[in-house]
Protein backbone atom coordinates (compact mmCIF):
# COMPACT_ATOMS: atom_id res chain seq x y z
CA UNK A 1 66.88 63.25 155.66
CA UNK A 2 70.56 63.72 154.32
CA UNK A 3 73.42 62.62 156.81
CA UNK A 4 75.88 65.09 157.84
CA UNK A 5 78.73 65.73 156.50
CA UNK A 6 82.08 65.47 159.10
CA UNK A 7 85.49 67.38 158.43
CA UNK A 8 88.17 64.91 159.01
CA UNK A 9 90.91 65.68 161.24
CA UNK A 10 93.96 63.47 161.82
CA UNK A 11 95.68 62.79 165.37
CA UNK A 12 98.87 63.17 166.60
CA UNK A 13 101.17 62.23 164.19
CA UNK A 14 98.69 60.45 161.73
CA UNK A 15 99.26 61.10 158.07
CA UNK A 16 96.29 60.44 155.57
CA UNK A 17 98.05 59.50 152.19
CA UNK A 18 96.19 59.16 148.99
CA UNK A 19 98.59 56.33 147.10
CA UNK A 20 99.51 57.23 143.30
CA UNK A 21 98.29 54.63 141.41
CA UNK A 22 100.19 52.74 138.99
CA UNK A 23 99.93 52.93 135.41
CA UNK A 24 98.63 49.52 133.45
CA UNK A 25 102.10 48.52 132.21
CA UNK A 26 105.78 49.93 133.08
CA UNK A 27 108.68 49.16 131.09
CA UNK A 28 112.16 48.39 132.83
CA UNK A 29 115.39 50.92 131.97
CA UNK A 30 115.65 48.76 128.64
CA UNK A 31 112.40 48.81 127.72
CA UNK A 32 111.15 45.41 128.67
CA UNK A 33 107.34 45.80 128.67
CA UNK A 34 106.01 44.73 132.25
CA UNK A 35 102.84 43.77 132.48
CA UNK A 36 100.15 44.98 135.14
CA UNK A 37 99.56 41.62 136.11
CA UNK A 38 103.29 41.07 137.71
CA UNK A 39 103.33 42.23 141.29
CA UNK A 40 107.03 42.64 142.72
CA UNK A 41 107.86 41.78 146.75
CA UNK A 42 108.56 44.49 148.93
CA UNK A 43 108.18 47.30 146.47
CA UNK A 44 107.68 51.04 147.99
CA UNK A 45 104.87 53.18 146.41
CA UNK A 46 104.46 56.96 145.98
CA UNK A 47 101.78 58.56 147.30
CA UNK A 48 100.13 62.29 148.23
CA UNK A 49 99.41 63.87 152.02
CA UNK A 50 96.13 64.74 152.07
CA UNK A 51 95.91 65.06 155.94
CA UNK A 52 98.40 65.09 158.90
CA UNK A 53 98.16 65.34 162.43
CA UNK A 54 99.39 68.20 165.17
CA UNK A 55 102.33 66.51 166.15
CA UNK A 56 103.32 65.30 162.83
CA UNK A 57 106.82 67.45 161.88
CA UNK A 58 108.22 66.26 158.65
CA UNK A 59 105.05 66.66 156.27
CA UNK A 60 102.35 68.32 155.69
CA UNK A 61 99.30 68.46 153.09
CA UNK A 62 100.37 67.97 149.51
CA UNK A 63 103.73 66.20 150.12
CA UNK A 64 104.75 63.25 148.00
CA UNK A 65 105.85 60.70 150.00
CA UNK A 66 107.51 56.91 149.71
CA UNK A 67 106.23 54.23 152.03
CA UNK A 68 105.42 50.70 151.85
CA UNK A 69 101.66 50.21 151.71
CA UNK A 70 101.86 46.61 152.52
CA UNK A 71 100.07 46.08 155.93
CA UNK A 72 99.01 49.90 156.41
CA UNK A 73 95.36 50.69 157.36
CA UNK A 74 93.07 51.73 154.51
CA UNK A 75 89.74 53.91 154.59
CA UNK A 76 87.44 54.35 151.99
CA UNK A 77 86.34 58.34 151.60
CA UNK A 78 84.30 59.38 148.60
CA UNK A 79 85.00 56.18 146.52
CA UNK A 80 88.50 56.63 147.31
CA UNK A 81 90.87 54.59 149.05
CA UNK A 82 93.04 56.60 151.48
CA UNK A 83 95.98 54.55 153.76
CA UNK A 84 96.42 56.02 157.54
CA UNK A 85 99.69 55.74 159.08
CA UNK A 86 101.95 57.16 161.38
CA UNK A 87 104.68 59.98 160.46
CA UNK A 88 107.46 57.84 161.47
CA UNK A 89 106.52 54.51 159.14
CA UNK A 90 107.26 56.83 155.70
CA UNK A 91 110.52 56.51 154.09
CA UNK A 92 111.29 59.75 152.43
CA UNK A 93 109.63 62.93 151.42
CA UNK A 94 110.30 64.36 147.90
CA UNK A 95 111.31 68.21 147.69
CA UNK A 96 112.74 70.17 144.76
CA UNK A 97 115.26 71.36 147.24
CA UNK A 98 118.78 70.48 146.67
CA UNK A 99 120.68 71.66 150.03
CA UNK A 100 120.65 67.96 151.67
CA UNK A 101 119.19 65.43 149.59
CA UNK A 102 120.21 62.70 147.67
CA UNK A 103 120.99 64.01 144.22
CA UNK A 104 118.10 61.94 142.79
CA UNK A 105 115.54 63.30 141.23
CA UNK A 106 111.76 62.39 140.13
């Protein structure tokens, strides 16, 4: 007999982020290859809402988001690793709108 399958909700302000991973090698603004293998301290990573909670204001599903995902709680859904956190631990949100941002863009 085949187990049921369960819709996931998240709680309060609980945000279900899908992390963007990383491609093999980067290169640096003068096109230094970096290897994979070097991990840099403290670095913030990009990553997609795929699930947010009722009381979560800020975001919502399909948002791309910067947070650290150093010490964050992970799930594993579907062979895929997911990181839950709350709404308040993310560091930015990035929009194509221009009224008060940073002038930076993606």
């Amino acid at each position: 007999m085949a187990e049921p399958k369960f819709e996931i909700q998240m709680l309060h302000d609980r945000v279900l982020i899908r992390l963007e991973r990383e491609a093999e090698e980067r290169r640096s603004g003068a096109g230094i290859v970096i290897p994979a293998t070097v991990k840099l301290a403290n670095r913030l990573a990009w990553g997609q809402v795929c699930g947010v909670g009722a009381s979560a204001r800020t975001v919502k599903v399909g948002d791309k988001v910067l947070l650290n995902p150093e010490e964050q709680f992970e799930v594993e859904l579907h062979a895929q690793t997911y990181l839950v956190m709350r709404e308040r631990d993310l560091h930015a949100v990035a929009t194509t709108e221009t009224d008060h941002g940073t002038g930076l863009y993606l």
